[in-house]
Protein backbone atom coordinates (compact mmCIF):
# COMPACT_ATOMS: atom_id res chain seq x y z
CA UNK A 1 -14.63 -5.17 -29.66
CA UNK A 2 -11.52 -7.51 -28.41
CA UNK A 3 -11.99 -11.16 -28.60
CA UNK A 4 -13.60 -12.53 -25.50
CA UNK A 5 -14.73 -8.67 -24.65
CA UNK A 6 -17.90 -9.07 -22.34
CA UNK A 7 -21.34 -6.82 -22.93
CA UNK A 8 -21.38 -6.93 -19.32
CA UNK A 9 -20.07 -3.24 -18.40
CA UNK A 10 -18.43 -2.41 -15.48
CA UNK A 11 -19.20 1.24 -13.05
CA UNK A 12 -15.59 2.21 -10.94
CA UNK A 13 -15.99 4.33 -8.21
CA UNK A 14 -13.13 5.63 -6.23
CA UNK A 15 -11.77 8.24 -4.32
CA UNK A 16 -8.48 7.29 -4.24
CA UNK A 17 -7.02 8.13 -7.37
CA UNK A 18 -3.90 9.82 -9.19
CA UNK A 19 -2.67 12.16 -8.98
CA UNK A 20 -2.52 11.54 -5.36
CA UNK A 21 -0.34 8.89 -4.27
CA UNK A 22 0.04 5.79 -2.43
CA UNK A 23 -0.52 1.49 -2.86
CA UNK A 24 -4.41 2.14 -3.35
CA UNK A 25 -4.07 4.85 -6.10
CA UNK A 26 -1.76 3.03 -7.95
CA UNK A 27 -4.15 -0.34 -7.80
CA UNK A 28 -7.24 2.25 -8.94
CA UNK A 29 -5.65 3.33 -11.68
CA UNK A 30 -4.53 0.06 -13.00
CA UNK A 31 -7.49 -1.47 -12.67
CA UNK A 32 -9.36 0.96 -14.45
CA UNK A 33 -6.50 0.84 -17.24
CA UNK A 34 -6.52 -3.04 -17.69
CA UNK A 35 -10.20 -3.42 -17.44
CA UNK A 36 -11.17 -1.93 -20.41
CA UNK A 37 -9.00 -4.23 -22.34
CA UNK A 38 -11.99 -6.71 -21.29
CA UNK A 39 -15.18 -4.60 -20.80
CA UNK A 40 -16.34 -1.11 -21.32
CA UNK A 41 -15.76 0.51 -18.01
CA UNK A 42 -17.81 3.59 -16.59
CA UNK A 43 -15.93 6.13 -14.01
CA UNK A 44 -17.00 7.87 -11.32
CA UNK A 45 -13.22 9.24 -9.65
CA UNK A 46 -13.08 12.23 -6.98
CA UNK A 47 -11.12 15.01 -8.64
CA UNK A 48 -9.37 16.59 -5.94
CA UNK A 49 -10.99 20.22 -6.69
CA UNK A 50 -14.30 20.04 -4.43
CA UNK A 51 -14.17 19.20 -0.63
CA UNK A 52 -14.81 14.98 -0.32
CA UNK A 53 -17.14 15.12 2.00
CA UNK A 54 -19.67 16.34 -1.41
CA UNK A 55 -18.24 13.46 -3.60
CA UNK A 56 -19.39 11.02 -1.02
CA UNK A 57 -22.49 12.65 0.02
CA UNK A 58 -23.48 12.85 -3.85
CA UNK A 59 -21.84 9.27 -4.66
CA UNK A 60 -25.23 7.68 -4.95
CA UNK A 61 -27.06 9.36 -7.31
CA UNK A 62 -24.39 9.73 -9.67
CA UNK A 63 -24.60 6.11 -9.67
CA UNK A 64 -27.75 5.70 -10.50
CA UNK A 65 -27.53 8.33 -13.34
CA UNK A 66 -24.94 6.21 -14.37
CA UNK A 67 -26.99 2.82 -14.23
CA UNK A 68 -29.94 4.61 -15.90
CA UNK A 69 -27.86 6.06 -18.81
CA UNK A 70 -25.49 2.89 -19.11
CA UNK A 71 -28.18 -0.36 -18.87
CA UNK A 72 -25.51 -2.75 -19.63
CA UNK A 73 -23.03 -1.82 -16.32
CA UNK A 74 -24.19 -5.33 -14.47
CA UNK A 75 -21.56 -4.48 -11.97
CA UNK A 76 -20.69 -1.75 -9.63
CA UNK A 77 -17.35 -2.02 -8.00
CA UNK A 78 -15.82 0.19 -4.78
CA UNK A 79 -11.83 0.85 -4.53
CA UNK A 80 -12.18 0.53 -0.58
CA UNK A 81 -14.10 -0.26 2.38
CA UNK A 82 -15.47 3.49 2.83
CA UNK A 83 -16.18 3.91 -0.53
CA UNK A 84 -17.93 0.77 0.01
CA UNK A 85 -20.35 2.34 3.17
CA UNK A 86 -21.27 5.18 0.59
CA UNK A 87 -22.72 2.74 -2.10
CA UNK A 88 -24.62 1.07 0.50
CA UNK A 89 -27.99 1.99 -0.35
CA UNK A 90 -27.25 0.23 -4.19
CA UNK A 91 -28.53 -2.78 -2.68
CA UNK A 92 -32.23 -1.59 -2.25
CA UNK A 93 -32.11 0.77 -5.20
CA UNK A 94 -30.27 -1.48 -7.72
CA UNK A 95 -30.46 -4.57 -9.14
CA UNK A 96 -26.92 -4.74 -9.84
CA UNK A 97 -23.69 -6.75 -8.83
CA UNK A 98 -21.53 -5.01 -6.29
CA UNK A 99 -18.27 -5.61 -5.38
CA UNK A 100 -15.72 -3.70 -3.06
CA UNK A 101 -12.26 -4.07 -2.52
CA UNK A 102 -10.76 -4.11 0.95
CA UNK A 103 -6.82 -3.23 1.97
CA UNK A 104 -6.55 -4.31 5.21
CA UNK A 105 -7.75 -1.31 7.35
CA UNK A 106 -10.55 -1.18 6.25
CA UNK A 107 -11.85 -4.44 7.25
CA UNK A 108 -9.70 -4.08 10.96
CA UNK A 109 -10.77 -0.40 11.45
CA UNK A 110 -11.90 -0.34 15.34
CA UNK A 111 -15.39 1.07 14.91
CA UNK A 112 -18.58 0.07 16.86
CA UNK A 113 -20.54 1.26 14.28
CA UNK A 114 -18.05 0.59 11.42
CA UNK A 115 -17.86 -3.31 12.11
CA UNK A 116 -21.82 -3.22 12.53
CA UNK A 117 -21.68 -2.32 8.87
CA UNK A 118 -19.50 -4.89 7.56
CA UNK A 119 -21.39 -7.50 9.35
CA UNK A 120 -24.36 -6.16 8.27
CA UNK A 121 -24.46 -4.57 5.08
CA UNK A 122 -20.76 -5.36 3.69
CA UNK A 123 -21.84 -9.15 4.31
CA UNK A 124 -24.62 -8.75 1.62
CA UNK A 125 -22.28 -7.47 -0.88
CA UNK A 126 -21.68 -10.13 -3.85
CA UNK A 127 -18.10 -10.00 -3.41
CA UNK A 128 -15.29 -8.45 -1.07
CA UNK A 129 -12.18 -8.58 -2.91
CA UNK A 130 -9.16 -8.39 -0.51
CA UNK A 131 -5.70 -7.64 -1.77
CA UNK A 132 -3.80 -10.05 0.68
CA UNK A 133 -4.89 -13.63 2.10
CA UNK A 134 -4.28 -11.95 5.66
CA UNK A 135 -7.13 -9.50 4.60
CA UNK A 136 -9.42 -12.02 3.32
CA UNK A 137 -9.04 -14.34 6.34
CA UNK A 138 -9.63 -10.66 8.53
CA UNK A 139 -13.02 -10.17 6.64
CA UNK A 140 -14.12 -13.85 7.20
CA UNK A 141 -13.24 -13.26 10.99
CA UNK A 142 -15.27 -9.62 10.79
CA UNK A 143 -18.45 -11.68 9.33
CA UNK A 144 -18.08 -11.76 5.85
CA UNK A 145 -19.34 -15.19 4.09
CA UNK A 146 -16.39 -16.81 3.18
CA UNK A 147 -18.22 -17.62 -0.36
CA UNK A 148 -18.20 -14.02 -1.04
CA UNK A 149 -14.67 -12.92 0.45
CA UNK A 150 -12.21 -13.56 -2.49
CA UNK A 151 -8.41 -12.78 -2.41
CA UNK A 152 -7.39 -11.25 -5.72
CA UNK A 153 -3.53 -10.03 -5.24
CA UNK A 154 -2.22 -6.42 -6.65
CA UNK A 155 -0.77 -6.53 -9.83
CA UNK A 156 3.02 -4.80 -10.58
CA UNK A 157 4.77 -4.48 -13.32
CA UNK A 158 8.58 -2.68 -13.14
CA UNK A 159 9.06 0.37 -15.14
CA UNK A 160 12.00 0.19 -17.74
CA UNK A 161 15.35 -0.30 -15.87
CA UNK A 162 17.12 3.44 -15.43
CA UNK A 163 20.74 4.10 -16.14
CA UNK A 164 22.74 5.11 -12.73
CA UNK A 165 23.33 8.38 -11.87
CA UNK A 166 25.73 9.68 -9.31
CA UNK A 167 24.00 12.76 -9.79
CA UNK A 168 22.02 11.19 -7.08
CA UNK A 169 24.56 11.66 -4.34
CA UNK A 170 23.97 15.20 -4.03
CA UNK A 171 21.00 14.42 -2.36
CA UNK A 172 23.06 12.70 0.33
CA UNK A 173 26.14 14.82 0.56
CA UNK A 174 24.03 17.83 1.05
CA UNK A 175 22.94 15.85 4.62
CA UNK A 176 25.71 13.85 5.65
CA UNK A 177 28.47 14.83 3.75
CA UNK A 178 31.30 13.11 1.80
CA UNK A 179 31.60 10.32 4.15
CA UNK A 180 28.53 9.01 2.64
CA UNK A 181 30.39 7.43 -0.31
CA UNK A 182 31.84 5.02 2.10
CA UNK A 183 28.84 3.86 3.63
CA UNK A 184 26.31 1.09 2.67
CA UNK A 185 22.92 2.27 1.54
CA UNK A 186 19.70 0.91 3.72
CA UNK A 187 16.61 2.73 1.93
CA UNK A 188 13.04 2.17 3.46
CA UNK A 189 9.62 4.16 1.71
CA UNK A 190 6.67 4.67 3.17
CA UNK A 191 4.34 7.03 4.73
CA UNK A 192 6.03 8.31 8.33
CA UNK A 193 3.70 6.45 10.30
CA UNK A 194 4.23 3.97 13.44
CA UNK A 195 3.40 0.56 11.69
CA UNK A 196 5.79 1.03 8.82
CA UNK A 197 8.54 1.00 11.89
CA UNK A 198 11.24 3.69 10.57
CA UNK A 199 11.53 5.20 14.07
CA UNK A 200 11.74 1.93 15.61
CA UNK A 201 14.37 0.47 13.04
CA UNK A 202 16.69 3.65 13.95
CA UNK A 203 16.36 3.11 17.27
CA UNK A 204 16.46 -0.44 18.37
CA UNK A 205 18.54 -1.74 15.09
CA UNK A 206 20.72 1.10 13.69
CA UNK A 207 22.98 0.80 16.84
CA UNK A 208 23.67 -3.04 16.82
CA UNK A 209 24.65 -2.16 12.80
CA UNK A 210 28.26 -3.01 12.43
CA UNK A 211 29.51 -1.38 8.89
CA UNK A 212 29.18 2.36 8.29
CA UNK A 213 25.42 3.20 6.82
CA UNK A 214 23.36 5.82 5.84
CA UNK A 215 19.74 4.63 6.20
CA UNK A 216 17.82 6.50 3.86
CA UNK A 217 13.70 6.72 4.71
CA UNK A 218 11.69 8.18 1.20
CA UNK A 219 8.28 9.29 2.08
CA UNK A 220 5.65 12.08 2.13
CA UNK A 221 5.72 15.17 4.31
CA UNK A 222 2.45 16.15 6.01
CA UNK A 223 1.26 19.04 4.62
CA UNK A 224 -1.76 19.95 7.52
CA UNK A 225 0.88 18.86 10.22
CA UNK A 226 -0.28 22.29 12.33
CA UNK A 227 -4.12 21.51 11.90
CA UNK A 228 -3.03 17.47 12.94
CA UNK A 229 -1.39 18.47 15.99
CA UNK A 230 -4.10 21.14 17.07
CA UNK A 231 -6.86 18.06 16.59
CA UNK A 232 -4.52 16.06 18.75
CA UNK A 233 -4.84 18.72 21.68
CA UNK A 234 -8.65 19.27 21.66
CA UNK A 235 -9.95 15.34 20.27
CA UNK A 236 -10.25 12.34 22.81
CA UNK A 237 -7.23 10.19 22.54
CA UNK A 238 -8.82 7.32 21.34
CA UNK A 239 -11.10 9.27 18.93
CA UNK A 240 -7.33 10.82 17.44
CA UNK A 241 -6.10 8.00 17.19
CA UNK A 242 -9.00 6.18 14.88
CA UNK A 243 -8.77 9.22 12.92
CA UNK A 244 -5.04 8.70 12.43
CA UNK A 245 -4.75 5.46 11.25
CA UNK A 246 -7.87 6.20 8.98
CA UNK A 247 -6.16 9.01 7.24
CA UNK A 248 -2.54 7.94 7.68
CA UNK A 249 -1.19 10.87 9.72
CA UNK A 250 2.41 10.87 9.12
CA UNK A 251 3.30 12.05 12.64
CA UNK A 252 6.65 10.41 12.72
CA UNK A 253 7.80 12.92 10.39
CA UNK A 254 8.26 14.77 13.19
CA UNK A 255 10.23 12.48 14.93
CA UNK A 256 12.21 11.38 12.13
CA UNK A 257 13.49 15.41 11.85
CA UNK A 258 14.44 15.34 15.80
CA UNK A 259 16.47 12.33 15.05
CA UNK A 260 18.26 13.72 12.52
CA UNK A 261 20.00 16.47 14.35
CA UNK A 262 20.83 14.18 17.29
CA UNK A 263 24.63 13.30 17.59
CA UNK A 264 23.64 9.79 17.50
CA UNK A 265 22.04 9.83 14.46
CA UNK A 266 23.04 12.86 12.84
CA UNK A 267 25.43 11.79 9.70
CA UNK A 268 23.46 7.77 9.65
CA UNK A 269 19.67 9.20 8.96
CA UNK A 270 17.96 11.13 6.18
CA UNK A 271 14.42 11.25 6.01
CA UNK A 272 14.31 12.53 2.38
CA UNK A 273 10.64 13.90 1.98
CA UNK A 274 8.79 12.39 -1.31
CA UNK A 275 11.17 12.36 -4.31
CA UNK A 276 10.18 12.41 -7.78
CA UNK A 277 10.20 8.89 -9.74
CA UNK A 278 13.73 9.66 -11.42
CA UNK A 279 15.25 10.66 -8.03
CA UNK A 280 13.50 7.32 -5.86
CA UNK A 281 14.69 5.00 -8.95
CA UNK A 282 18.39 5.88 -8.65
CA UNK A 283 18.26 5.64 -4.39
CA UNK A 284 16.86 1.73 -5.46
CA UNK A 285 19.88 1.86 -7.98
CA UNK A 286 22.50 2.49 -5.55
CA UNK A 287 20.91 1.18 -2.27
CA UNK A 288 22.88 -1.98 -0.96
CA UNK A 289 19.52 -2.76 1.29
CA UNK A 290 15.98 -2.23 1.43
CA UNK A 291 13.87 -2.55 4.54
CA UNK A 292 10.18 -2.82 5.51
CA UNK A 293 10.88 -2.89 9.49
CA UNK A 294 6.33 -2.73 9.79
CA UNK A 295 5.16 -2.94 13.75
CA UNK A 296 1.69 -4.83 14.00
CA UNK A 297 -0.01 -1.69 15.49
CA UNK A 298 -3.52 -2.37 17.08
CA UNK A 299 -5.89 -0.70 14.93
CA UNK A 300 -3.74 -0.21 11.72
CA UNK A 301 -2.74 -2.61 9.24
CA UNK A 302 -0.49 -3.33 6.71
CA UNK A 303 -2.37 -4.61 3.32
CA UNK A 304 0.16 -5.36 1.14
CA UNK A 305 3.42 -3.95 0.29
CA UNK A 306 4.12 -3.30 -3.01
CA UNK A 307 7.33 -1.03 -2.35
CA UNK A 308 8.61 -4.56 -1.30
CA UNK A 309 8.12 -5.78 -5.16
CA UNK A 310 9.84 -2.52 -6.35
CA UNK A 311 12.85 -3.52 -4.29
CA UNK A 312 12.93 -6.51 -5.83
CA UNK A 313 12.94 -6.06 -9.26
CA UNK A 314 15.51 -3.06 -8.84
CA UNK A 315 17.86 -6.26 -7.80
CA UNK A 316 17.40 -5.43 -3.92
CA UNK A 317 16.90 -8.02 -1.19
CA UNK A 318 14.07 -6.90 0.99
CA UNK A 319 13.94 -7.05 4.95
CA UNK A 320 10.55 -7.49 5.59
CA UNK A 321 8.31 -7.86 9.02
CA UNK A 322 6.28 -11.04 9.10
CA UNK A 323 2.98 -9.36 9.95
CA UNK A 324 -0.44 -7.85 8.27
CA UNK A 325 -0.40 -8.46 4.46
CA UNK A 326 3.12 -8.05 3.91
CA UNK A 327 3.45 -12.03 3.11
CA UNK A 328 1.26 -12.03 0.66
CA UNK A 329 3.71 -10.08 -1.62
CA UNK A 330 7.28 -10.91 0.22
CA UNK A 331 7.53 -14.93 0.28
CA UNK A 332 10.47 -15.76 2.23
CA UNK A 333 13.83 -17.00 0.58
CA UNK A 334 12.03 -17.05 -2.59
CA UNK A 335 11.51 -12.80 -3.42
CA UNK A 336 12.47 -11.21 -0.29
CA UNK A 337 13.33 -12.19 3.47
CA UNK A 338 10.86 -12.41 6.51
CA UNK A 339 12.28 -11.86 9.99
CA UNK A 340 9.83 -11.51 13.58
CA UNK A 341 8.13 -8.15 14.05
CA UNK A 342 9.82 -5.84 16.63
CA UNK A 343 12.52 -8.60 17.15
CA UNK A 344 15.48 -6.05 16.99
CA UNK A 345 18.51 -8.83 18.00
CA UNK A 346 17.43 -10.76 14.81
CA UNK A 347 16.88 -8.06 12.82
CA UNK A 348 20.58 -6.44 13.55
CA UNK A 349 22.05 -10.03 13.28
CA UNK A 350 20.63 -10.26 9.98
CA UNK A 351 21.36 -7.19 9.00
CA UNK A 352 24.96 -7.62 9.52
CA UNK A 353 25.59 -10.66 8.00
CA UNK A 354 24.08 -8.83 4.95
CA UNK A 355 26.08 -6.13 4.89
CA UNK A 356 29.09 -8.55 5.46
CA UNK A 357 29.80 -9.70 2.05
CA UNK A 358 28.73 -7.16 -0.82
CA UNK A 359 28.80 -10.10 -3.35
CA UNK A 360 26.66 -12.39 -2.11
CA UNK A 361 24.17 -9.56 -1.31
CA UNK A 362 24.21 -8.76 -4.86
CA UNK A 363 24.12 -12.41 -5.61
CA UNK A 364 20.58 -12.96 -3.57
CA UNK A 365 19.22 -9.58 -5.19
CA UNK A 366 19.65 -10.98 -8.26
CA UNK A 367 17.93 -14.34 -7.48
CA UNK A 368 15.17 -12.53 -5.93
CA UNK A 369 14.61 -10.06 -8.94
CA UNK A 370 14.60 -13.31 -11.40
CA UNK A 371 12.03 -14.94 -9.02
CA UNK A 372 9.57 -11.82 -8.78
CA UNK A 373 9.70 -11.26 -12.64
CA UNK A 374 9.19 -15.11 -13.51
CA UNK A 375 5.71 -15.12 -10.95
CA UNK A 376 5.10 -11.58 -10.97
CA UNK A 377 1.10 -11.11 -10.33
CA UNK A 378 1.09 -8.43 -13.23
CA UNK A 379 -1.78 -5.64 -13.45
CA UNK A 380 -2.98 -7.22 -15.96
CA UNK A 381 -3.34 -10.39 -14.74
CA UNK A 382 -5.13 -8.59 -11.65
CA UNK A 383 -7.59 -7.42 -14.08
CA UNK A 384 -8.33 -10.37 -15.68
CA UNK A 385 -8.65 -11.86 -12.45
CA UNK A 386 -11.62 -9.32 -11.92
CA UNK A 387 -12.89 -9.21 -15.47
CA UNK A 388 -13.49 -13.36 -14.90
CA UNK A 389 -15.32 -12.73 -11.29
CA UNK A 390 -17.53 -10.04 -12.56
CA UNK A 391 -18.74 -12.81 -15.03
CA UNK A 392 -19.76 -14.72 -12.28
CA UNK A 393 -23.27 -14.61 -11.49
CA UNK A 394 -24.64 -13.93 -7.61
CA UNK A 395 -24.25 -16.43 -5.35
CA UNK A 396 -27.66 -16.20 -3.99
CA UNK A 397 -30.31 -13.55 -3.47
CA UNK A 398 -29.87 -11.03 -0.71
């Protein structure tokens, strides 16, 4: 057992969970990794190879299996805020610890019913761990104790620094031709959806952009983009809409492929489709700009941003959109740059003077890398950040 190792075991239950992708896969996994440097840790992770509607349906009494075959866990934690509304009934049936952590949307998430629960039932949780302070102060206003809302940031850690390859501008010849040597590099990644703000950067800030650019957008595909648009037709507006900002529809793909063949746009866009890691490290490599353009978009939210930490650490200064949880991970002048939502005249001003003079670009990337890695939050950290909560007995009885 490692020094300092608690008795006190922990039960992880998530559905969101590599090999699928995204910010709250990634925080799963290394959670579960760097908690078991501290305490034994019990799983209970959807697979992937049954539907999800039976994982969450059959989440409880695999916990308490769990609970009766493990008597130490003293803490069951949820990776979200629906994971959360599953493992509701632990309170009754358990005498154990729970704890959830929330991303942003689902604290916001414009439910009747859904903010009944967190008021209700998320409230009596012993803590709700949110991965921003935007989120945290969002659960507060949604009726969460403030005692039992804590703010516990993702961890990140950079993966060993790549060698360049020009291999890389195949990928971009293959689109836009040769001309692309000559241009600068503006790379955003993300999920095609309307609060990450791709289609609104093209629109309302490629234009004013003075130097030649290719601006490069990395980011799934929808794969069910025919059963999507079908639900569109026959669902209530409003009821397709909740459902799209729950699941992250990526309907802008769509939009993002019409732009590309418009004269406008043709030879200055490429919407590359997810890339693996090798192929997404050397776009950082040679990008001369990275962007998070994010809309506040009523209903959605934005909980953190780690793709703006990547940026950083590849020696990129990052554009970001003061609004949702991005702060939390870009703090202005220091890691990255904030500039007003939807504000396209001080976007493209900034923008410009940016892509103005190369060297002193490179100069501020470099400052900003050496700040991120000198108070970079690592996973580790995030875990012992957990490990010391979960100590932590109840703040009072429910």
């Amino acid at each position: 057992m490692l020094a300092g190792r608690s008795d006190s075991e922990v039960l992880v239950v998530t559905h969101k969970y590599p090999p699928s992708i995204g910010g709250m896969q990634k925080q799963s996994y290394e959670l579960i990794k760097n908690l078991q440097s501290y305490t034994i840790v019990h799983k209970i992770i959807f697979s992937g190879k049954y539907p999800k509607a039976l994982f969450f349906f059959s989440v409880v009494p695999w916990c308490l299996f769990k609970v009766w075959a493990n008597p130490r866990i003293a803490v069951i934690h949820a990776n979200d805020g629906l994971m959360a509304l599953f493992l509701t009934p632990l309170l009754w049936l358990t005498g154990k610890k729970l704890a959830a952590t929330v991303h942003g949307l689902d604290v916001i998430f414009k439910s009747t019913l859904y903010q009944f629960w967190l008021r209700k039932y998320l409230s009596k949780f012993t803590w709700t761990i949110a991965v921003s302070d935007q989120t945290r102060l969002e659960c507060i206003k949604a009726g969460i104790p403030s005692a039992r809302a804590l703010y516990i940031p993702n961890g990140f850690e950079p993966l060993p620094s790549p060698q360049k390859n020009e291999a890389i501008y195949s990928l971009f010849r293959e689109r836009c031709g040769e001309a692309v040597d000559n241009k600068s590099l503006i790379v955003s990644i993300g999920r095609p959806i309307k609060r990450k703000g791709f289609v609104w950067f093209i629109k309302n800030v490629l234009p004013q952009i003075q130097a030649p650019v290719l601006y490069v957008i990395v980011g799934p595909r929808e794969k069910n983009i025919g059963l999507i648009l079908w639900l569109s037709k026959v669902l209530p507006a409003s009821v397709f809409t909740k459902l799209a900002h729950l699941f992250g529809f990526g309907l802008e793909a769509l939009e993002l492929d019409k732009l590309m063949k418009e004269s406008d746009y043709r030879d200055k866009v490429l919407f590359t489709g997810k890339l693996p890691q090798t192929e997404l490290d050397q776009v950082l490599l040679y990008a001369d700009l990275f962007v998070m353009p994010n809309l506040h978009v009523d209903g959605d939210y934005e909980g953190f941003g780690l793709v703006a930490l990547e940026a950083a650490v590849s020696g990129l200064v990052c554009l970001a959109a003061r609004v949702d949880g991005i702060p939390s991970a870009v703090k202005d002048k220091f890691n990255g740059l904030l500039l007003p939502s939807g504000d396209a005249d001080t976007w493209g001003i900034t923008v410009n003077k940016l892509l103005s003079d190369k060297e002193a670009l490179k100069d501020l990337g470099r400052l900003f890398k050496n700040n991120t890695e000198k108070k970079m939050f690592t996973w580790d950290s995030m875990a012992q950040a957990y490990f010391k909560l979960f100590q932590e007995p109840a703040s009072d009885s429910l």
